[in-house]
PDB file of N, CA and C in Angstrom:
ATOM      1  N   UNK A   1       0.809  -1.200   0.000  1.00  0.00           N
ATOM      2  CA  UNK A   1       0.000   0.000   0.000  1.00  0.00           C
ATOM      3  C   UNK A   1       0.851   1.262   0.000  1.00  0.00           C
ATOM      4  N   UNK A   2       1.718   1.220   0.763  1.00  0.00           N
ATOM      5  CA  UNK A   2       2.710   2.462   0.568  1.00  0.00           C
ATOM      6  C   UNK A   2       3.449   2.937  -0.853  1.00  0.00           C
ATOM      7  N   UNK A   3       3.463   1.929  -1.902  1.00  0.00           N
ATOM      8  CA  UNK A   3       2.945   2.203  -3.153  1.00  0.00           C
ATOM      9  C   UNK A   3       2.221   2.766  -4.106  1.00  0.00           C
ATOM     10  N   UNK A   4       1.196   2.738  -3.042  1.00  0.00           N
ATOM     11  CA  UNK A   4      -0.114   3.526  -3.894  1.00  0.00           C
ATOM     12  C   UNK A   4       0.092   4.910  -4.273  1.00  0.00           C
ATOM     13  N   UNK A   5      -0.554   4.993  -5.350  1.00  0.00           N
ATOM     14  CA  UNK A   5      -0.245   6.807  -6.221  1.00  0.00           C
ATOM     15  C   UNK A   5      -1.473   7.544  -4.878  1.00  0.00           C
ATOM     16  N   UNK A   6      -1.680   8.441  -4.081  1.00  0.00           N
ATOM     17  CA  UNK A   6      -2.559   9.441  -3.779  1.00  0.00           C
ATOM     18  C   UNK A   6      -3.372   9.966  -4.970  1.00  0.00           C
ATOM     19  N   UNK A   7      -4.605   9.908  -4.669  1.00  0.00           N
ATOM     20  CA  UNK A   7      -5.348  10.648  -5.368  1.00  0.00           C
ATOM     21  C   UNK A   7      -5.833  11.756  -5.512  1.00  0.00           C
ATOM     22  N   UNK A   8      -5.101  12.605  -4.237  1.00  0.00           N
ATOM     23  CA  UNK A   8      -5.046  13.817  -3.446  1.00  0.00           C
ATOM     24  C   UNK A   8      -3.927  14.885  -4.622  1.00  0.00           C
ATOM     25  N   UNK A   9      -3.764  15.891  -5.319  1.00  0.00           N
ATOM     26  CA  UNK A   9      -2.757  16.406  -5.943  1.00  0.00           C
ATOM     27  C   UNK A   9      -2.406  17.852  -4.807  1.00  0.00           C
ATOM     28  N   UNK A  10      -1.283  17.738  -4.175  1.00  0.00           N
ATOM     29  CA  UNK A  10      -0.550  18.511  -3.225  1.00  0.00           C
ATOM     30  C   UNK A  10       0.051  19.584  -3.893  1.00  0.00           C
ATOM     31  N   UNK A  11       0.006  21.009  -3.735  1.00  0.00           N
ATOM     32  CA  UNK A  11      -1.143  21.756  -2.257  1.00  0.00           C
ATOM     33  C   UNK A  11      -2.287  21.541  -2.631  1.00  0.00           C
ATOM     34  N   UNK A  12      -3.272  20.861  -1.889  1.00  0.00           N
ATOM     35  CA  UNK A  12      -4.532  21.341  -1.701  1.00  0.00           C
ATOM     36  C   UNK A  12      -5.376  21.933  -1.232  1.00  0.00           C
ATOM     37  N   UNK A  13      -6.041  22.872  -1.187  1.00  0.00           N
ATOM     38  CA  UNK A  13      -7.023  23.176   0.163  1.00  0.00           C
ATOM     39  C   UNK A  13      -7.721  21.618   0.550  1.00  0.00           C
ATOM     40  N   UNK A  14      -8.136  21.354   2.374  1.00  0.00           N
ATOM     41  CA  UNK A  14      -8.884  19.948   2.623  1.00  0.00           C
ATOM     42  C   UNK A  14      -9.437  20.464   3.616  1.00  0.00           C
ATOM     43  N   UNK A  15     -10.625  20.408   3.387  1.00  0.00           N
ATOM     44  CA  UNK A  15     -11.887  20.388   4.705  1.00  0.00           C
ATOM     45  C   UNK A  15     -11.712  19.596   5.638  1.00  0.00           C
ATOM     46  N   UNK A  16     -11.509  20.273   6.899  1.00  0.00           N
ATOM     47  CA  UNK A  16     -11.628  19.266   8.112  1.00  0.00           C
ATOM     48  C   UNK A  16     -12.508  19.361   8.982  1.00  0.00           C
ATOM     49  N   UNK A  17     -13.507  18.623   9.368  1.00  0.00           N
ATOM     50  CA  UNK A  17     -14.155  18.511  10.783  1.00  0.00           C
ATOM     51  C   UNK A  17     -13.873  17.719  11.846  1.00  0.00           C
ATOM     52  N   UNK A  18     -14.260  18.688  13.066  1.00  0.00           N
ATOM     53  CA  UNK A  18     -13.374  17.971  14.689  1.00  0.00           C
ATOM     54  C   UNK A  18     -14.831  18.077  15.169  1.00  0.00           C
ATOM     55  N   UNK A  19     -15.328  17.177  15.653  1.00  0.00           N
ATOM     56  CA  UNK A  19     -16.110  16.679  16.746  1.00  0.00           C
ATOM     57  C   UNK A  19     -15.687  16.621  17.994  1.00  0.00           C
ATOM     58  N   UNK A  20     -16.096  17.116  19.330  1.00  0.00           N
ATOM     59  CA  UNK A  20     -15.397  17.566  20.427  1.00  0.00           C
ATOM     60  C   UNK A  20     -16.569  17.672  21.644  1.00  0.00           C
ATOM     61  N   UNK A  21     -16.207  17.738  22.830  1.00  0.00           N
ATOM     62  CA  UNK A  21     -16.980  17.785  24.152  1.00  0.00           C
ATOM     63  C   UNK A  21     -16.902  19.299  24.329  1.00  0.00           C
ATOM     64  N   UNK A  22     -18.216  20.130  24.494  1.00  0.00           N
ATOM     65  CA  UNK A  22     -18.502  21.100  24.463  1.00  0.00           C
ATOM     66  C   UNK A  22     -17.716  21.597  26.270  1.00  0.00           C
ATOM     67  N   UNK A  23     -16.860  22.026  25.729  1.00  0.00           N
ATOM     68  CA  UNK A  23     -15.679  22.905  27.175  1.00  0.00           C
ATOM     69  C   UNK A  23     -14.808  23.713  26.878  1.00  0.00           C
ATOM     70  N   UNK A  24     -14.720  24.527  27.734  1.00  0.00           N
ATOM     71  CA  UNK A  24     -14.055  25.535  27.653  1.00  0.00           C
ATOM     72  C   UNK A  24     -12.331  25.497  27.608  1.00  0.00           C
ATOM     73  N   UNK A  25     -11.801  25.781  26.079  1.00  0.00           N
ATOM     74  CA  UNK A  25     -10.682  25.888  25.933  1.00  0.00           C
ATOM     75  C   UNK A  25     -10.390  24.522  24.383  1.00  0.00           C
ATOM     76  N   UNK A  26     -11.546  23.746  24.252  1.00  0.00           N
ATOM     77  CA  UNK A  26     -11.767  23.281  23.240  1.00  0.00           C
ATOM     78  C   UNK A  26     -11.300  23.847  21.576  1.00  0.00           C
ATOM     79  N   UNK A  27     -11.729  24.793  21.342  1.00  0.00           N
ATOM     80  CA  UNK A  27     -11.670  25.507  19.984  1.00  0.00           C
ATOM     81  C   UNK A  27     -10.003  26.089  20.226  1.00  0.00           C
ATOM     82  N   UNK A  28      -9.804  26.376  20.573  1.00  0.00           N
ATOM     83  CA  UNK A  28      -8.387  27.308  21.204  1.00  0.00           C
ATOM     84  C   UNK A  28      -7.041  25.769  20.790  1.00  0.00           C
ATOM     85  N   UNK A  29      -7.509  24.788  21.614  1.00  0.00           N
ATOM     86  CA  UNK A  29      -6.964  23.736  21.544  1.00  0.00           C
ATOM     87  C   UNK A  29      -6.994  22.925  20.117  1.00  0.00           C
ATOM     88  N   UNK A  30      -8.101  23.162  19.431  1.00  0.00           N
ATOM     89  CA  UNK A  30      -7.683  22.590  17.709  1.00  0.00           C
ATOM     90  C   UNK A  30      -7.383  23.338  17.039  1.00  0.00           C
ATOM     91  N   UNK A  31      -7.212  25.055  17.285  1.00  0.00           N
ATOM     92  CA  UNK A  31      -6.504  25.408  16.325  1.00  0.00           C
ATOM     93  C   UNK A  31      -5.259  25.583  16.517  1.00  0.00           C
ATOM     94  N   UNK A  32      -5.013  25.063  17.707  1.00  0.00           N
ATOM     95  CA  UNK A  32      -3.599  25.385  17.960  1.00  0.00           C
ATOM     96  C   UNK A  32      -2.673  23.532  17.344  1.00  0.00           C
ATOM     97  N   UNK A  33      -3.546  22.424  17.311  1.00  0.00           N
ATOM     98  CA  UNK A  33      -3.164  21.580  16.835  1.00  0.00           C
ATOM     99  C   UNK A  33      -3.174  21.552  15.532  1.00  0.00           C
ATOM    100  N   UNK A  34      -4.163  22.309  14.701  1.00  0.00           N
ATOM    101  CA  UNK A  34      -3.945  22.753  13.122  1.00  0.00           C
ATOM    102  C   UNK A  34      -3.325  23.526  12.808  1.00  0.00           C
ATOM    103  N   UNK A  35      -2.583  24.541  13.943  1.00  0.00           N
ATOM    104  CA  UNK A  35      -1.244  25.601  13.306  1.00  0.00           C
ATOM    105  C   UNK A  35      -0.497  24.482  13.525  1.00  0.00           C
ATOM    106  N   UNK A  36      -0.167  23.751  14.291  1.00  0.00           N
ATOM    107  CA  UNK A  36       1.035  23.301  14.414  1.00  0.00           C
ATOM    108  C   UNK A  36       1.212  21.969  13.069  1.00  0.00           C
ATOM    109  N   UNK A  37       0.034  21.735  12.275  1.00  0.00           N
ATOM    110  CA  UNK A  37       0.511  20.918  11.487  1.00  0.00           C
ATOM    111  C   UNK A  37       0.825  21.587   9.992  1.00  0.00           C
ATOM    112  N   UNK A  38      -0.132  22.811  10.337  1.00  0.00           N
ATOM    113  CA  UNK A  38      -0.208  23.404   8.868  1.00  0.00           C
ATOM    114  C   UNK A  38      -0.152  24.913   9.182  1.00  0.00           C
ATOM    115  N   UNK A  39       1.557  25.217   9.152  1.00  0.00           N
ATOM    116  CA  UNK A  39       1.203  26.247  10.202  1.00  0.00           C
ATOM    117  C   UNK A  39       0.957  27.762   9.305  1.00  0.00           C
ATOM    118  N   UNK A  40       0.812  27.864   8.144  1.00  0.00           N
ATOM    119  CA  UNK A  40       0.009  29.118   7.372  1.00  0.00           C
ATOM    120  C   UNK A  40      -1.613  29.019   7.743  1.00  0.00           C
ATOM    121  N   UNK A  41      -1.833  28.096   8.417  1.00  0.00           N
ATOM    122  CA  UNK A  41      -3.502  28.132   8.729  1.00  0.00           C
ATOM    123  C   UNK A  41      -4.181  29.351   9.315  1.00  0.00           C
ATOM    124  N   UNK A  42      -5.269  29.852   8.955  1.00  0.00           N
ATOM    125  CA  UNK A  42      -5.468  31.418   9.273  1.00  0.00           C
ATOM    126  C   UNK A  42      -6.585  30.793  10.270  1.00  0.00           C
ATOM    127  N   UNK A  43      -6.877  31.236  11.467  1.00  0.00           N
ATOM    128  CA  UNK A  43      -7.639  30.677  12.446  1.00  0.00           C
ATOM    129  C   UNK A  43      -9.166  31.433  12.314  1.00  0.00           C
ATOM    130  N   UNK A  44      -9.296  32.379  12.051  1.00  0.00           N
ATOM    131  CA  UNK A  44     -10.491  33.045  11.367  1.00  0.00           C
ATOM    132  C   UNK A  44     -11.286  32.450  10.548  1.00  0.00           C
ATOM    133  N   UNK A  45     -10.737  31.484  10.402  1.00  0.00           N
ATOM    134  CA  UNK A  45     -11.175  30.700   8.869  1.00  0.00           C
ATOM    135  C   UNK A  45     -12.432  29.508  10.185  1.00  0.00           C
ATOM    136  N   UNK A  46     -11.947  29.255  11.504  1.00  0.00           N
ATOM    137  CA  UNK A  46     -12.948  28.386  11.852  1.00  0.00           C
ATOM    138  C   UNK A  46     -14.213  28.795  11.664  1.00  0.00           C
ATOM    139  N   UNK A  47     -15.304  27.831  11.968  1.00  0.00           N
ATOM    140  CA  UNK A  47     -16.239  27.622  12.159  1.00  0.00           C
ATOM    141  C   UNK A  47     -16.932  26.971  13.018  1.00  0.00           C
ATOM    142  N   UNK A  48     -17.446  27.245  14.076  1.00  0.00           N
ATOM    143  CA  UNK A  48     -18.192  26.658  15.365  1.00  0.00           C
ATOM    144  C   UNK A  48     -19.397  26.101  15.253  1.00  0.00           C
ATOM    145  N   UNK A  49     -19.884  25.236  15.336  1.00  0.00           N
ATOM    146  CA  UNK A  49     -21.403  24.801  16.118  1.00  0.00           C
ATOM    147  C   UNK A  49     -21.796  24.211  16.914  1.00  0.00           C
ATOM    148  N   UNK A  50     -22.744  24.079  17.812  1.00  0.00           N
ATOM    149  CA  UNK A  50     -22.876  23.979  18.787  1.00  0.00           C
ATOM    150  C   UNK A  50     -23.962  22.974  18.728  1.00  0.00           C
ATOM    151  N   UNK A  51     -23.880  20.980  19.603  1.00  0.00           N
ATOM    152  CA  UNK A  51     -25.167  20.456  19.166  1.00  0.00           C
ATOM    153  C   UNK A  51     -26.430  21.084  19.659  1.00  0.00           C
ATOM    154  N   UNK A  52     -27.949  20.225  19.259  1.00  0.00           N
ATOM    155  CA  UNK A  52     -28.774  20.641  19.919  1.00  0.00           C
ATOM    156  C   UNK A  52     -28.875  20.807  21.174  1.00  0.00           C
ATOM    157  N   UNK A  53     -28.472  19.320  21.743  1.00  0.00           N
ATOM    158  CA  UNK A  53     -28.233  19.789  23.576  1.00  0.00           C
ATOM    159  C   UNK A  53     -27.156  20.194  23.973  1.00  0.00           C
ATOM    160  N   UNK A  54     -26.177  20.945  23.114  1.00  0.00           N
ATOM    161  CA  UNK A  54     -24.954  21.654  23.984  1.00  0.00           C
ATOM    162  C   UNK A  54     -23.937  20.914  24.365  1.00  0.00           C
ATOM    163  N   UNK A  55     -23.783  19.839  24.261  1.00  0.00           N
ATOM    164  CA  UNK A  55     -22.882  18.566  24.623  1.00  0.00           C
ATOM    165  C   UNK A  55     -21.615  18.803  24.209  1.00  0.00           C
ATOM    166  N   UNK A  56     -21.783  18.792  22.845  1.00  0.00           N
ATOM    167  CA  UNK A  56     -20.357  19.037  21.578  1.00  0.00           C
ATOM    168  C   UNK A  56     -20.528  20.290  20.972  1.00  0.00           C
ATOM    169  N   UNK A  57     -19.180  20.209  20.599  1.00  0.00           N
ATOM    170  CA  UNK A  57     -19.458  21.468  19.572  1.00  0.00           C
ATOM    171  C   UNK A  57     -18.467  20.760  18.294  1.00  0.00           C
ATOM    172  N   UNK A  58     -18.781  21.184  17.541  1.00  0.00           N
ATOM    173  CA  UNK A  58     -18.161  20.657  15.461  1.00  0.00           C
ATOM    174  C   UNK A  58     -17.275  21.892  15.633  1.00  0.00           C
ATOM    175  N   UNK A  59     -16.459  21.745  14.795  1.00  0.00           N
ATOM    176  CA  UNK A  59     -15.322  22.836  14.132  1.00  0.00           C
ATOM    177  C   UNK A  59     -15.268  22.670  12.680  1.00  0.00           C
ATOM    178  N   UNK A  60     -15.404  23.484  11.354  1.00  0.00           N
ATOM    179  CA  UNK A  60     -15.354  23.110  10.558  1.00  0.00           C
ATOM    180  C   UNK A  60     -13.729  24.063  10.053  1.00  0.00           C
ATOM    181  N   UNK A  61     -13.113  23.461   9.553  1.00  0.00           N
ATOM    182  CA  UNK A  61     -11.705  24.105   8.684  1.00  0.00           C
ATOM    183  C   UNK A  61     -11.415  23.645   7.620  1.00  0.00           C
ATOM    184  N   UNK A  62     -10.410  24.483   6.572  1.00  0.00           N
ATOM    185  CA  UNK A  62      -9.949  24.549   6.201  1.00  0.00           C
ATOM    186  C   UNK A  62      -8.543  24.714   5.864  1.00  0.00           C
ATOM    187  N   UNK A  63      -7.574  23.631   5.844  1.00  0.00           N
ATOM    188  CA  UNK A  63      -6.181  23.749   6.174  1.00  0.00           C
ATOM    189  C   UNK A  63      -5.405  23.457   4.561  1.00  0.00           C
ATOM    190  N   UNK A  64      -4.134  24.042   4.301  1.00  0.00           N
ATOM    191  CA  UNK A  64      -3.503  23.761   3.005  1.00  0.00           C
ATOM    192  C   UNK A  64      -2.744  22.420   3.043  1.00  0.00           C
ATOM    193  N   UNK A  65      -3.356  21.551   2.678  1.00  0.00           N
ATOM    194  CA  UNK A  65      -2.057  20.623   2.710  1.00  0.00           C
ATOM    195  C   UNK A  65      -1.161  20.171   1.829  1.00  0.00           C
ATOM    196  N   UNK A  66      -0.030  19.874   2.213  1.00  0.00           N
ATOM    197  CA  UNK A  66       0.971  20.065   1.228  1.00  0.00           C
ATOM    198  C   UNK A  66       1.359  18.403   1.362  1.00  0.00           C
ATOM    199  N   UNK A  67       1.203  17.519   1.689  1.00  0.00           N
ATOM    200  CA  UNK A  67       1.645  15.818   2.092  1.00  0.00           C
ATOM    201  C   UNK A  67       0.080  15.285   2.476  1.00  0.00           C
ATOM    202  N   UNK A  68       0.538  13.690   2.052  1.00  0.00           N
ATOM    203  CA  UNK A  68      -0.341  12.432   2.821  1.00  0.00           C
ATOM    204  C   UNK A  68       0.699  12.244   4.186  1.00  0.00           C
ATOM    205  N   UNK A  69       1.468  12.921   4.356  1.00  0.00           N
ATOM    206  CA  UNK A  69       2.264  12.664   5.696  1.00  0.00           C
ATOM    207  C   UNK A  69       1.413  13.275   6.260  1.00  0.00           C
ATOM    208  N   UNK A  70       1.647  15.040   5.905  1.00  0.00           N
ATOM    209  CA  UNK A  70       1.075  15.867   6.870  1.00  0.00           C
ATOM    210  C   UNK A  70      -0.466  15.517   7.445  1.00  0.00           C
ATOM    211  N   UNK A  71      -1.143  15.236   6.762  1.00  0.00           N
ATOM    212  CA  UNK A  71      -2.429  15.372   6.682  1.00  0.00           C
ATOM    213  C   UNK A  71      -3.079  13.756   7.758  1.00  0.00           C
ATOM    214  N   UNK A  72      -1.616  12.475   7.640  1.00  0.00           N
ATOM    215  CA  UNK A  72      -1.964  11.586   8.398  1.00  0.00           C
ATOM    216  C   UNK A  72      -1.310  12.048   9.878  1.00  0.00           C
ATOM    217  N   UNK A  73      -0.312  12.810   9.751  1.00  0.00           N
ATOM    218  CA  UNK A  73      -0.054  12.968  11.372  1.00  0.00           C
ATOM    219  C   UNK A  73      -1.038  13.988  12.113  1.00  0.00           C
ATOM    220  N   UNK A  74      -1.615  14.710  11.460  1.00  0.00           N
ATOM    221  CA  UNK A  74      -2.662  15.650  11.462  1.00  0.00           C
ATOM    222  C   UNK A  74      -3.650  15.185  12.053  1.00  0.00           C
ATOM    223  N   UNK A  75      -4.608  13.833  11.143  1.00  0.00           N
ATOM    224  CA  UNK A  75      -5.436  12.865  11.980  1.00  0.00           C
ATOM    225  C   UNK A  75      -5.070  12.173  13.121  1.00  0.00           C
ATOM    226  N   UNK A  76      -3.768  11.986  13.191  1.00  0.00           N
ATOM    227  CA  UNK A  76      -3.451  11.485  14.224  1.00  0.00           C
ATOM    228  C   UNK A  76      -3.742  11.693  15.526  1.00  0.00           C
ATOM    229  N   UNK A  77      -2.411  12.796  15.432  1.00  0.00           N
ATOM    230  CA  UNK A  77      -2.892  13.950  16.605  1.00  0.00           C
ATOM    231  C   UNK A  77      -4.236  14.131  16.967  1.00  0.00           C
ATOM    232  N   UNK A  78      -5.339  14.214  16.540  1.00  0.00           N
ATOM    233  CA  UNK A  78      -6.539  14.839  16.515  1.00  0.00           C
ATOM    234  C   UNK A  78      -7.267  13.900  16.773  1.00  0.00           C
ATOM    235  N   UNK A  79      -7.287  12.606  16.110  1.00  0.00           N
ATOM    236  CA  UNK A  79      -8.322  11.276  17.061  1.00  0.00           C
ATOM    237  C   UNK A  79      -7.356  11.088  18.130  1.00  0.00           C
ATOM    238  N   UNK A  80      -6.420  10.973  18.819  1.00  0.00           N
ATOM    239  CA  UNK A  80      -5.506  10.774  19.958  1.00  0.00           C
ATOM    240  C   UNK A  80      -5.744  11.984  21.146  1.00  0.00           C
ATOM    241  N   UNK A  81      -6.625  13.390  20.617  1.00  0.00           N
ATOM    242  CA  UNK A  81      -6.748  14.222  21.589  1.00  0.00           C
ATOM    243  C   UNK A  81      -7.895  14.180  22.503  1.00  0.00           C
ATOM    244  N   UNK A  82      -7.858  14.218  23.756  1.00  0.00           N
ATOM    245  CA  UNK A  82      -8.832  13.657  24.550  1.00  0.00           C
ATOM    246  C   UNK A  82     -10.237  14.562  24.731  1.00  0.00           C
ATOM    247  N   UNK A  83     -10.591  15.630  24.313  1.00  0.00           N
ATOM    248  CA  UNK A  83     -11.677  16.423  23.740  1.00  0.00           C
ATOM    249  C   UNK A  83     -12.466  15.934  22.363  1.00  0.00           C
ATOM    250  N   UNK A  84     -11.686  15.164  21.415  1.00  0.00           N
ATOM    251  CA  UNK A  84     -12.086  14.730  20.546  1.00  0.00           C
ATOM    252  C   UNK A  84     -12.477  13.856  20.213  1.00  0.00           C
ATOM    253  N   UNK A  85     -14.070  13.567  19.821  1.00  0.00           N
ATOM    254  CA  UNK A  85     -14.701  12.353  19.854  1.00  0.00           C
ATOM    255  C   UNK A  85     -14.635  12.019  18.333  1.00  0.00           C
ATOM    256  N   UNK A  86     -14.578  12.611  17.007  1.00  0.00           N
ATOM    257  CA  UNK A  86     -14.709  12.771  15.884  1.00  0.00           C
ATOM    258  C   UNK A  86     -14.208  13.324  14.773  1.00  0.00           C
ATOM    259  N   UNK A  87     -13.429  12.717  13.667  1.00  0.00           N
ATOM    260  CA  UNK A  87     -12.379  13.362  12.732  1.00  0.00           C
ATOM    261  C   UNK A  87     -12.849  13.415  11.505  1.00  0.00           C
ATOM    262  N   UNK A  88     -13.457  13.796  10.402  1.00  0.00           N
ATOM    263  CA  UNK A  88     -14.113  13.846   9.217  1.00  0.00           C
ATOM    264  C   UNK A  88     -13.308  14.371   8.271  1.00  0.00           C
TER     265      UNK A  88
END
């Protein structure tokens, strides 16, 4: 498999969504894990929502990626963070 051609053509813009436990310091905390992977990421660019019962909140972004490296250590980090229930 490490063979395989990507079907991804690098730079791309790639939509990301973080699923997360609605608390304070949450949002602060993924964009600071999306500068650090992609670090031209403009943080303005998030997007918040909030579920119906307030539980979670979604993040929607937009990050440049330049690798299938970057973009897998990226997921990494991000299902491994303990606020985060969800990686899309």
């Amino acid at each position: 498999m490490a063979d395989q051609e990507s079907l991804i053509q690098y730079p791309t813009d790639f939509p990301i969504k973080i699923v997360g436990v609605n608390q304070q310091g949450f949002e602060s905390a993924i964009a600071q894990v999306l500068r650090t992977h992609a670090p031209d990421f403009d943080t303005t660019s998030i997007q918040v929502r909030e579920s119906r019962a307030g539980k979670y909140l979604s993040i929607s972004a937009t990050i440049t990626a330049r690798s299938r490296g970057q973009l897998d250590a990226l997921y990494r980090e991000l299902t491994q963070h303990p606020m985060v229930r969800v990686v899309l």
